[in-house]
PDB file of N, CA and C in Angstrom:
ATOM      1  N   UNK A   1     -70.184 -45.714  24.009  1.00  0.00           N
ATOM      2  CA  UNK A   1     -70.334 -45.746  22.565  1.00  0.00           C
ATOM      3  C   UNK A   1     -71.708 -46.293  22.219  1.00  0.00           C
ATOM      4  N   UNK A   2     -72.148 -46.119  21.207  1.00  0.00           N
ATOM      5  CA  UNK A   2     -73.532 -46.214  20.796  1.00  0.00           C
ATOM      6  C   UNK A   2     -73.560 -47.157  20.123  1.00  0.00           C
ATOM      7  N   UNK A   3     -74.635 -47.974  19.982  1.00  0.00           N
ATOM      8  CA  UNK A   3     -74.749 -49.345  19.663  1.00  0.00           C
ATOM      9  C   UNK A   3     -75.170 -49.261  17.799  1.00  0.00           C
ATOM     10  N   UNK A   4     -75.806 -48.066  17.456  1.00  0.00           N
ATOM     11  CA  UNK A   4     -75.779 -48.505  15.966  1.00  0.00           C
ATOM     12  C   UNK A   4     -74.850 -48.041  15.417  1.00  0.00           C
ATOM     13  N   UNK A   5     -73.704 -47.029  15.670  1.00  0.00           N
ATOM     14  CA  UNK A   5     -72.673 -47.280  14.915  1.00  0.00           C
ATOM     15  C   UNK A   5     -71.949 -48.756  14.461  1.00  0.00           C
ATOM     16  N   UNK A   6     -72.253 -49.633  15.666  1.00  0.00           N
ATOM     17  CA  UNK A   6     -71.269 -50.587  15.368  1.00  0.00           C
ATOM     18  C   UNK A   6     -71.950 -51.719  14.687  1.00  0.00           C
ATOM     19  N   UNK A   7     -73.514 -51.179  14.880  1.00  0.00           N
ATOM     20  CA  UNK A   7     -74.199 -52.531  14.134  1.00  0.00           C
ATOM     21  C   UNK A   7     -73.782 -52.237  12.701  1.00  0.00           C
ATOM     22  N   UNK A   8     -73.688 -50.610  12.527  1.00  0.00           N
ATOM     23  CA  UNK A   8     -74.024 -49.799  10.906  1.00  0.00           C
ATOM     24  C   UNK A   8     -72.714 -50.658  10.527  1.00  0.00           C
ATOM     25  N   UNK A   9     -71.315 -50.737  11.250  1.00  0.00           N
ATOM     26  CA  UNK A   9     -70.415 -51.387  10.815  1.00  0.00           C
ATOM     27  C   UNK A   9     -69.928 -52.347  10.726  1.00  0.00           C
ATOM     28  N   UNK A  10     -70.529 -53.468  11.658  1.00  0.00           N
ATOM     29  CA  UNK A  10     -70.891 -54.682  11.056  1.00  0.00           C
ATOM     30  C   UNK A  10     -71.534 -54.970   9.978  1.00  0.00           C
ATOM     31  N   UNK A  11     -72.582 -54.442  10.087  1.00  0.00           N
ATOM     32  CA  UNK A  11     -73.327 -55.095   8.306  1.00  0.00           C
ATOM     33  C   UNK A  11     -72.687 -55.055   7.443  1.00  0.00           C
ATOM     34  N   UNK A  12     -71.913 -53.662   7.669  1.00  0.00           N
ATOM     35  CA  UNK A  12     -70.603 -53.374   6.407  1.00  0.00           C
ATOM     36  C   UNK A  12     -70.205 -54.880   5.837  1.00  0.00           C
ATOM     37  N   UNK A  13     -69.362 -54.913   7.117  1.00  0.00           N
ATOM     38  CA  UNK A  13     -68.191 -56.210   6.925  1.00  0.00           C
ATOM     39  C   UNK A  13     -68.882 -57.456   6.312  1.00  0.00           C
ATOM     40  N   UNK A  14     -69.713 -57.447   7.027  1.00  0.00           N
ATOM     41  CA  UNK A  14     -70.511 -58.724   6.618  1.00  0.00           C
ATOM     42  C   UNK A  14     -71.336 -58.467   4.872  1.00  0.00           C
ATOM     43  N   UNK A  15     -71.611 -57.532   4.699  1.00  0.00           N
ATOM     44  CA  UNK A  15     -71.921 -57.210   3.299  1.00  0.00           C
ATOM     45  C   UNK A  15     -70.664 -57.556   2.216  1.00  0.00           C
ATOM     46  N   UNK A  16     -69.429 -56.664   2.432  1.00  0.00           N
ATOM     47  CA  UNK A  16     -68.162 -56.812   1.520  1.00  0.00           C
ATOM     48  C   UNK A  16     -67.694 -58.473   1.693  1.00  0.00           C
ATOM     49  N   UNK A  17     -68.061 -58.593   2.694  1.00  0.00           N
ATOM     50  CA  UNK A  17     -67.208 -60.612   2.951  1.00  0.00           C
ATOM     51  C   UNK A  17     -68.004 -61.213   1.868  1.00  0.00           C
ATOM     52  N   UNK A  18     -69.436 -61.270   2.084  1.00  0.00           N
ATOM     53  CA  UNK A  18     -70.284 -62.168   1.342  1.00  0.00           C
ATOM     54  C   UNK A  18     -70.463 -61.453  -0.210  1.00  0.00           C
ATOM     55  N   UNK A  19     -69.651 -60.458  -0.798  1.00  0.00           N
ATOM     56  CA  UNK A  19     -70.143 -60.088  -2.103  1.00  0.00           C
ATOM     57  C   UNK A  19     -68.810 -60.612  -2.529  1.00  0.00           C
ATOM     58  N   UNK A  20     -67.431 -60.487  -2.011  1.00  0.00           N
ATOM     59  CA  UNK A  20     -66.286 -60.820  -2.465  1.00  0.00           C
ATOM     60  C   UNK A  20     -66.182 -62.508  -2.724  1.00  0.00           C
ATOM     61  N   UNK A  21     -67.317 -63.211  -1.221  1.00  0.00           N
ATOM     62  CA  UNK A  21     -67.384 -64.695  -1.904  1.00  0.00           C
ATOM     63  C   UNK A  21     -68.360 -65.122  -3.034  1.00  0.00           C
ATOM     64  N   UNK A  22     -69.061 -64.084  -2.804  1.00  0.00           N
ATOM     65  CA  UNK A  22     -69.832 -64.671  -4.541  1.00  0.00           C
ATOM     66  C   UNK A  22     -69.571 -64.488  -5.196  1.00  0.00           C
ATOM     67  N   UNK A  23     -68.404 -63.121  -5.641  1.00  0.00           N
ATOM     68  CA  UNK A  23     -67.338 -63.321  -6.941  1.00  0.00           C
ATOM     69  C   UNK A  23     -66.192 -64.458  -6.963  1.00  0.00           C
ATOM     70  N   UNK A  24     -65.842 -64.330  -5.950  1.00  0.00           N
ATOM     71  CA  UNK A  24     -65.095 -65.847  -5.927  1.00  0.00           C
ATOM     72  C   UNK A  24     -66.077 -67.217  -6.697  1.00  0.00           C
ATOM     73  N   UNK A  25     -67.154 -67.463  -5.834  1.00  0.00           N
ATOM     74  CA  UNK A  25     -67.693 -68.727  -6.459  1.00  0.00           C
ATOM     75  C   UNK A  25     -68.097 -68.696  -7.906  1.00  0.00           C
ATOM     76  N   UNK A  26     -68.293 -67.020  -8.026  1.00  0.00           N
ATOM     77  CA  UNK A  26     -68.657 -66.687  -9.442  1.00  0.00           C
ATOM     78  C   UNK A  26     -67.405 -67.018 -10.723  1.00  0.00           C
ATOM     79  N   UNK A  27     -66.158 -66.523 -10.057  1.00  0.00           N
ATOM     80  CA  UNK A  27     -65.142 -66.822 -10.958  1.00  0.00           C
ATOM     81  C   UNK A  27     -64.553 -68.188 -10.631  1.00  0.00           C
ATOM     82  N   UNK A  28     -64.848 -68.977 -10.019  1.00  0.00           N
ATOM     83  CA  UNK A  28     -64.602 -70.540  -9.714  1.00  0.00           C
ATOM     84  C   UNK A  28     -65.146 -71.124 -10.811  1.00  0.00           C
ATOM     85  N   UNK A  29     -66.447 -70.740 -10.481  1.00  0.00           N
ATOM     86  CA  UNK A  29     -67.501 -71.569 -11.975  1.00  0.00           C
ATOM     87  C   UNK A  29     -67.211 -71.481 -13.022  1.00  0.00           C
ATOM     88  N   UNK A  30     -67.105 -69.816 -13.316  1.00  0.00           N
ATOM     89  CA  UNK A  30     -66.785 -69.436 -15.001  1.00  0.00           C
ATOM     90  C   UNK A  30     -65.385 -70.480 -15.464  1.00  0.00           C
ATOM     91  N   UNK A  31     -64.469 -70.138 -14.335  1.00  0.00           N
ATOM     92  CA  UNK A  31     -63.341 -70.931 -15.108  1.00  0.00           C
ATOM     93  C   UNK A  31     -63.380 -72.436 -14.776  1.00  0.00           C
ATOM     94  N   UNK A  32     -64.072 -73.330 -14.550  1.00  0.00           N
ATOM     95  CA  UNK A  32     -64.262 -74.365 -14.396  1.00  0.00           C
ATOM     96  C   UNK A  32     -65.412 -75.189 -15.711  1.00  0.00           C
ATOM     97  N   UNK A  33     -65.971 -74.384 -15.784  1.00  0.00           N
ATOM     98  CA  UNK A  33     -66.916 -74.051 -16.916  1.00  0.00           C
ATOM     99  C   UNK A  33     -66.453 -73.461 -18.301  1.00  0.00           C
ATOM    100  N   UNK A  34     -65.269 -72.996 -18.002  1.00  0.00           N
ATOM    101  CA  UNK A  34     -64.210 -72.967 -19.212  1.00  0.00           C
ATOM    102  C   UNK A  34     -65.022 -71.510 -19.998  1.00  0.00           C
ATOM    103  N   UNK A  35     -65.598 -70.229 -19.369  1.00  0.00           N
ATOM    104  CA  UNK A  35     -66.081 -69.740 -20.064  1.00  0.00           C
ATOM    105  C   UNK A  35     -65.233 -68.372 -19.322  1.00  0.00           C
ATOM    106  N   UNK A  36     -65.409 -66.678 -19.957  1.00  0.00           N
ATOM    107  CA  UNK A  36     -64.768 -65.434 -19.552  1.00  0.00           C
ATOM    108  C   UNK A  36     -65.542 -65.395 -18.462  1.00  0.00           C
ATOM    109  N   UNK A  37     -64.620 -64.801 -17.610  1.00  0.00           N
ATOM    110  CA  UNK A  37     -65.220 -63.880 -16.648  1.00  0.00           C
ATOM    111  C   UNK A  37     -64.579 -62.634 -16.581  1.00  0.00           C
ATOM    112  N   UNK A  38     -66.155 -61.391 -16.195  1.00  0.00           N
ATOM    113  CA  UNK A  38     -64.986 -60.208 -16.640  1.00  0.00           C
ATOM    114  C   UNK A  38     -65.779 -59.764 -14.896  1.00  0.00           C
ATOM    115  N   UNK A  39     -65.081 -58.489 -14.272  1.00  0.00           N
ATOM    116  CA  UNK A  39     -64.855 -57.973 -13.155  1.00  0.00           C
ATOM    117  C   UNK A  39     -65.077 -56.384 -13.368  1.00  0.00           C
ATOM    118  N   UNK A  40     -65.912 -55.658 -12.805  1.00  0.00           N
ATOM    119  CA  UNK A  40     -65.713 -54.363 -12.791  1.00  0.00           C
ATOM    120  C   UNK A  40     -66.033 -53.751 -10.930  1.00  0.00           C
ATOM    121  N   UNK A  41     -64.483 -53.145 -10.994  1.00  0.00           N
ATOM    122  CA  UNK A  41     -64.501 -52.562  -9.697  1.00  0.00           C
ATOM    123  C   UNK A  41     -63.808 -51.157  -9.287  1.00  0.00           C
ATOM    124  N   UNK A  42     -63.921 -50.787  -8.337  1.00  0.00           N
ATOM    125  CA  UNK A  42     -63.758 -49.321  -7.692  1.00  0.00           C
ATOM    126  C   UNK A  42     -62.284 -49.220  -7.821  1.00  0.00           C
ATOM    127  N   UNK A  43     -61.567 -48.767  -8.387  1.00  0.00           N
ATOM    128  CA  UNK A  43     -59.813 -48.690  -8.165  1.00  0.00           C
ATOM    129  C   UNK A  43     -59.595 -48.190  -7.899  1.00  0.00           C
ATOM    130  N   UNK A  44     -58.458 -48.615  -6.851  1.00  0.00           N
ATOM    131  CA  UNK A  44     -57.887 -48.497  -5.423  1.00  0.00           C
ATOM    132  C   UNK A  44     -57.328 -47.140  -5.361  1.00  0.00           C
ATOM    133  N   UNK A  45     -57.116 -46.237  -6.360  1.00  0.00           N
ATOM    134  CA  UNK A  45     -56.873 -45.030  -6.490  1.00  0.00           C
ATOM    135  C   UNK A  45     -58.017 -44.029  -6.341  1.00  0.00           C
ATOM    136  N   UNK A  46     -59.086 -44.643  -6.403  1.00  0.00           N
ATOM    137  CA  UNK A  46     -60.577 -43.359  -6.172  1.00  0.00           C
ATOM    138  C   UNK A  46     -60.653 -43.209  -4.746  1.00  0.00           C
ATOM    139  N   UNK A  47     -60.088 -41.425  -3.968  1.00  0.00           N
ATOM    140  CA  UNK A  47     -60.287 -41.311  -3.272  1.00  0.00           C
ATOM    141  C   UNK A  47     -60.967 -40.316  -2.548  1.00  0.00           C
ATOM    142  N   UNK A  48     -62.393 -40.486  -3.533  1.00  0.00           N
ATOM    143  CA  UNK A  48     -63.479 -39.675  -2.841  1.00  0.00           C
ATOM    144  C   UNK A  48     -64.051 -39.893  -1.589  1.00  0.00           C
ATOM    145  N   UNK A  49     -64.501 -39.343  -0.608  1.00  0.00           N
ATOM    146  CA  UNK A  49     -65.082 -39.501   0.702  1.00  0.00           C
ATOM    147  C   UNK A  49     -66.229 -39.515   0.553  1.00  0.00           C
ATOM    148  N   UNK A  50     -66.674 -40.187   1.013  1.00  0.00           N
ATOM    149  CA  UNK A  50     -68.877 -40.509   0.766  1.00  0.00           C
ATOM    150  C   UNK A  50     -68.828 -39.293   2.111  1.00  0.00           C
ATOM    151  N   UNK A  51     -69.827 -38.485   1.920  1.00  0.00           N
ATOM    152  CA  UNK A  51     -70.348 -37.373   2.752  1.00  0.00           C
ATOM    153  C   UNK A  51     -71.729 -38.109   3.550  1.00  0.00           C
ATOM    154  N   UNK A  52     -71.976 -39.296   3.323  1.00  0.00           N
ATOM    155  CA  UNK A  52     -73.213 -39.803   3.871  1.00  0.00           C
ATOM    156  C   UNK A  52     -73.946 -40.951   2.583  1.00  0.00           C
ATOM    157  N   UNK A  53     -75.156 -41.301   3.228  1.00  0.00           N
ATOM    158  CA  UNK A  53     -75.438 -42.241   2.094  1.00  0.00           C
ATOM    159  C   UNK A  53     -76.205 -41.966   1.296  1.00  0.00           C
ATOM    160  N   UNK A  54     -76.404 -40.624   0.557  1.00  0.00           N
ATOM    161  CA  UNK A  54     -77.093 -40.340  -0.779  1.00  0.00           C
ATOM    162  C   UNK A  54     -76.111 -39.053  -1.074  1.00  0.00           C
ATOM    163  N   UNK A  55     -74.541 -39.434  -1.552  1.00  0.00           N
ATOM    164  CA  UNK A  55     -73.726 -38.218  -2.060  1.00  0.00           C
ATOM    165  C   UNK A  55     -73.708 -38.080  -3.451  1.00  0.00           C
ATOM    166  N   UNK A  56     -74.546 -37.214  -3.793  1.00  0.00           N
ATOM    167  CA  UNK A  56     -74.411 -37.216  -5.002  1.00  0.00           C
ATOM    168  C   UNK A  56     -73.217 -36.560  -6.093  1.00  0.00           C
ATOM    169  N   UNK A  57     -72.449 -35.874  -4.803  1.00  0.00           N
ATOM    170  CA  UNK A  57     -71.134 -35.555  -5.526  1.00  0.00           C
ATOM    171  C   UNK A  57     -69.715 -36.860  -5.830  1.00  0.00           C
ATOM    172  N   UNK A  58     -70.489 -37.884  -5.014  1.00  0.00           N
ATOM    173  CA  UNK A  58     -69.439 -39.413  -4.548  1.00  0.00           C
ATOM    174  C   UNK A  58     -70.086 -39.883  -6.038  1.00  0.00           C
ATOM    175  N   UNK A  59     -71.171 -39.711  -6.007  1.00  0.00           N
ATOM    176  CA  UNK A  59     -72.048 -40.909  -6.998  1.00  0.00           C
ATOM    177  C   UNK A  59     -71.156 -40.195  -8.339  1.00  0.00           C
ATOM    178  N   UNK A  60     -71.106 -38.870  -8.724  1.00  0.00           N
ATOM    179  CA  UNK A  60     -70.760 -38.582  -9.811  1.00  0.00           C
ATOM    180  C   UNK A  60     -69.270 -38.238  -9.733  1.00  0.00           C
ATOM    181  N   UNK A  61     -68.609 -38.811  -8.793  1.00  0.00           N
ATOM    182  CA  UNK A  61     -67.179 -38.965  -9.161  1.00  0.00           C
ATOM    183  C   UNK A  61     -66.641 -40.413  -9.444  1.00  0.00           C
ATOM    184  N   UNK A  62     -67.528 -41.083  -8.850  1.00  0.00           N
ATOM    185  CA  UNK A  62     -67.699 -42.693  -8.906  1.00  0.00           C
ATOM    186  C   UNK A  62     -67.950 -42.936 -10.644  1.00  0.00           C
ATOM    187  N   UNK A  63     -68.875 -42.397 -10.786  1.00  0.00           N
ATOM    188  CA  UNK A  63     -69.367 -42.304 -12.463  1.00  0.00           C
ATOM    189  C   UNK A  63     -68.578 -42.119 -13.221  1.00  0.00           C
ATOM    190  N   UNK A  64     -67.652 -40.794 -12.866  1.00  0.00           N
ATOM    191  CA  UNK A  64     -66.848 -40.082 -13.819  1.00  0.00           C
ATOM    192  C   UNK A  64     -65.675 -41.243 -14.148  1.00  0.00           C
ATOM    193  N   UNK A  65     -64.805 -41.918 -12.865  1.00  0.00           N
ATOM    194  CA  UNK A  65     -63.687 -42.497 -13.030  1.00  0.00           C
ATOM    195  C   UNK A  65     -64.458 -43.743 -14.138  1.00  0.00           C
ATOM    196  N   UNK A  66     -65.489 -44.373 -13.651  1.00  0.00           N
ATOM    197  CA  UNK A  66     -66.026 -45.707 -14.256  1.00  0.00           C
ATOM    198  C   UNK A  66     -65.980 -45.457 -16.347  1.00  0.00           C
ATOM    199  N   UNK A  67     -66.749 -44.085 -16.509  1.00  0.00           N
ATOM    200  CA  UNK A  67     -66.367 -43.483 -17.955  1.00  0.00           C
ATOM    201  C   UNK A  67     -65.390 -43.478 -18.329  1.00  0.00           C
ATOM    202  N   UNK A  68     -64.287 -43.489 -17.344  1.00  0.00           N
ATOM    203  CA  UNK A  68     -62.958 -43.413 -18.065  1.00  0.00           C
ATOM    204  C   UNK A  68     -62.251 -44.236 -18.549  1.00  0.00           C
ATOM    205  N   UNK A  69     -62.837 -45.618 -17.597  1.00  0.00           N
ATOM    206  CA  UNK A  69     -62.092 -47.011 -17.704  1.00  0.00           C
ATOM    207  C   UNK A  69     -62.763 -47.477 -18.796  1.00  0.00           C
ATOM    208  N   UNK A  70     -64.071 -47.335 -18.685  1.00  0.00           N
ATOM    209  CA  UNK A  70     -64.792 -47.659 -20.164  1.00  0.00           C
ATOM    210  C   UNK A  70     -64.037 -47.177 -21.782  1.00  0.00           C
ATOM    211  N   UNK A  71     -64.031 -45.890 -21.248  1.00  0.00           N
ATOM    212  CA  UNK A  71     -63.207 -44.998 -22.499  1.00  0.00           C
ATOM    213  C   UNK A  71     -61.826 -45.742 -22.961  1.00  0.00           C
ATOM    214  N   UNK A  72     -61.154 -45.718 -22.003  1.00  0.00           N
ATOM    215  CA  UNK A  72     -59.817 -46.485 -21.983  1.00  0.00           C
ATOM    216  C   UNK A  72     -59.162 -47.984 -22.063  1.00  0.00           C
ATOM    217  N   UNK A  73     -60.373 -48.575 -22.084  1.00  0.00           N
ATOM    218  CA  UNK A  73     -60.714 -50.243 -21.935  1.00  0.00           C
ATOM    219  C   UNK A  73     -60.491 -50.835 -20.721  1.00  0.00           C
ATOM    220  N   UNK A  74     -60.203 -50.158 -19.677  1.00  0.00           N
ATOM    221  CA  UNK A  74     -59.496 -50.841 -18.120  1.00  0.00           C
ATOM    222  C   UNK A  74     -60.768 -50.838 -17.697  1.00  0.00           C
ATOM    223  N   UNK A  75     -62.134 -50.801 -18.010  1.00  0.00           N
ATOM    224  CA  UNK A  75     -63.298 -50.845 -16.715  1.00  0.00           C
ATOM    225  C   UNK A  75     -63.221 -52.240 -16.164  1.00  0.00           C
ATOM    226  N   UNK A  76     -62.499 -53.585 -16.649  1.00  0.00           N
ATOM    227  CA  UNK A  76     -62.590 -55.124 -16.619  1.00  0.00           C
ATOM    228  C   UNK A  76     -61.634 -55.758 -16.634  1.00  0.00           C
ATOM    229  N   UNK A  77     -61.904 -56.582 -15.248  1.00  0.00           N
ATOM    230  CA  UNK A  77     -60.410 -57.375 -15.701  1.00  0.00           C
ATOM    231  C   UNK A  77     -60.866 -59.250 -15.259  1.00  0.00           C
ATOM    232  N   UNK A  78     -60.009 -59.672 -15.995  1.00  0.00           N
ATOM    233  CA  UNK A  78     -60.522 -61.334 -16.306  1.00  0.00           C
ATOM    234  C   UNK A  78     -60.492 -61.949 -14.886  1.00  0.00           C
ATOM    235  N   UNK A  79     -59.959 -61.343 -13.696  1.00  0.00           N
ATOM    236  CA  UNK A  79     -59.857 -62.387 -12.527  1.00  0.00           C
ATOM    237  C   UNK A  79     -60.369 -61.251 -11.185  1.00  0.00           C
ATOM    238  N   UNK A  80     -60.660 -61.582 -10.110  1.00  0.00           N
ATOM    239  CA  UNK A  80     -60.816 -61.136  -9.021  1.00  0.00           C
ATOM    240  C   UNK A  80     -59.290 -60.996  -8.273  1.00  0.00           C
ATOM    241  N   UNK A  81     -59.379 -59.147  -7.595  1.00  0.00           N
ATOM    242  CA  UNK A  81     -57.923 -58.806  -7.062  1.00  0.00           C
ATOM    243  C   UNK A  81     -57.018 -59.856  -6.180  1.00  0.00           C
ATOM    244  N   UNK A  82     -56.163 -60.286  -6.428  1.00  0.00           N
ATOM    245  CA  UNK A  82     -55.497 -61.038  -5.776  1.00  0.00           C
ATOM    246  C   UNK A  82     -55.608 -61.409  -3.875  1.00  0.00           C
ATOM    247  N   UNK A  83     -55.834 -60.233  -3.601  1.00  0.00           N
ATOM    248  CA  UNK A  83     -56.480 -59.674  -2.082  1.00  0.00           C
ATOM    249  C   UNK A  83     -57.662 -60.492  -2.025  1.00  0.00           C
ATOM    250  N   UNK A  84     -58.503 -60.606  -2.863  1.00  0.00           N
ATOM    251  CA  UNK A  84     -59.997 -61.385  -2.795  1.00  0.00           C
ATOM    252  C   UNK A  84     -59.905 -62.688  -2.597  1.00  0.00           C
ATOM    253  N   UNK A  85     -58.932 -63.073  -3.534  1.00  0.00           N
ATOM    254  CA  UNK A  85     -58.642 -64.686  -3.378  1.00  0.00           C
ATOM    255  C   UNK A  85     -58.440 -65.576  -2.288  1.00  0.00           C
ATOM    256  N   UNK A  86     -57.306 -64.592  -1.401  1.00  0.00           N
ATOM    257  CA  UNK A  86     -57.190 -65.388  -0.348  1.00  0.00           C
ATOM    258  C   UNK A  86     -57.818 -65.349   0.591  1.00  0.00           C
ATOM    259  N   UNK A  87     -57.964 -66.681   1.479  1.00  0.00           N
ATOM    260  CA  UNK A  87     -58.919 -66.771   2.635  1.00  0.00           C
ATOM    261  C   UNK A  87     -58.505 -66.077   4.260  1.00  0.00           C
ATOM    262  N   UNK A  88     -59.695 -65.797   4.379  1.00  0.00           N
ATOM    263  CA  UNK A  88     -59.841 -64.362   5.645  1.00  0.00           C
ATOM    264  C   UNK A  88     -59.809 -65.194   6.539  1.00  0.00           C
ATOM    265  N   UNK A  89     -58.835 -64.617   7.958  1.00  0.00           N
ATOM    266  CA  UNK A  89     -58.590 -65.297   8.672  1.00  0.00           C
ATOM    267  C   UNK A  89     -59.260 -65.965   9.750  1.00  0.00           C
ATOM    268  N   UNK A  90     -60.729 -65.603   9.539  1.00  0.00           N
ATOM    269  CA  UNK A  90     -61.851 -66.500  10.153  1.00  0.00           C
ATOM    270  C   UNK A  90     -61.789 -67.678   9.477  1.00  0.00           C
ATOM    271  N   UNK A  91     -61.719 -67.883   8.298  1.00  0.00           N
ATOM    272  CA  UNK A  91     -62.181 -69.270   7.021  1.00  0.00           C
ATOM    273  C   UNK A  91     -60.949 -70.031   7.458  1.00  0.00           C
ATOM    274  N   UNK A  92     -60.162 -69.476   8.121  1.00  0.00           N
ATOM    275  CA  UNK A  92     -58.892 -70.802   7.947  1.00  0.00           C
ATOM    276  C   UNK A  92     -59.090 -71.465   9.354  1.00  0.00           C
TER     277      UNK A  92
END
C-alpha cells in the first residue's frame, strides 16, 4: 500500500478532530459568556460523493441543500451535534 494515501487520510482525521474541538471551545465560551451560538453544518442526509477535490458538481449540490436550510430556517442550530460533544476515545 502506498504511503500517501494514508498520510492523505490522516490529515483528514486530524483536520475534522481539531475543527470539531474548536467548535466545542467555541460553544463552551459563547455559553459561558452567556451569549448565542449558532452552528451551520452538512446534514447527515447529503449524500453526494466528492468525485475528487475540485467537484464542482459536489460544490453545487452542497450549495443547493445549504439554500434550502436558509430558505426554510434549519441552516442553524444553537448547539454542536450531540456526537461532537462527547470525548473521542483517545481524550479519555
Amino acid at each position: 500500500r502506498s504511503l500517501l494515501p494514508i498520510m492523505i487520510r490522516g490529515i483528514s482525521v486530524i483536520v475534522k478532530t481539531l475543527t470539531r474541538s474548536m467548535v466545542h471551545q467555541a460553544y463552551q465560551a459563547a455559553k459561558q459568556g452567556g451569549v448565542a451560538f449558532s452552528l451551520a453544518t452538512i446534514p447527515t442526509t447529503f449524500a453526494e460523493p466528492a468525485r475528487g477535490a475540485f467537484d464542482t458538481e459536489y460544490m453545487k449540490a452542497l450549495f443547493n441543500v445549504g439554500l434550502e436550510q436558509g430558505k426554510n430556517g434549519t441552516a442553524f442550530v444553537s448547539e454542536p451535534p450531540a456526537a461532537w460533544l462527547r470525548p473521542s476515545p483517545a481524550s479519555r
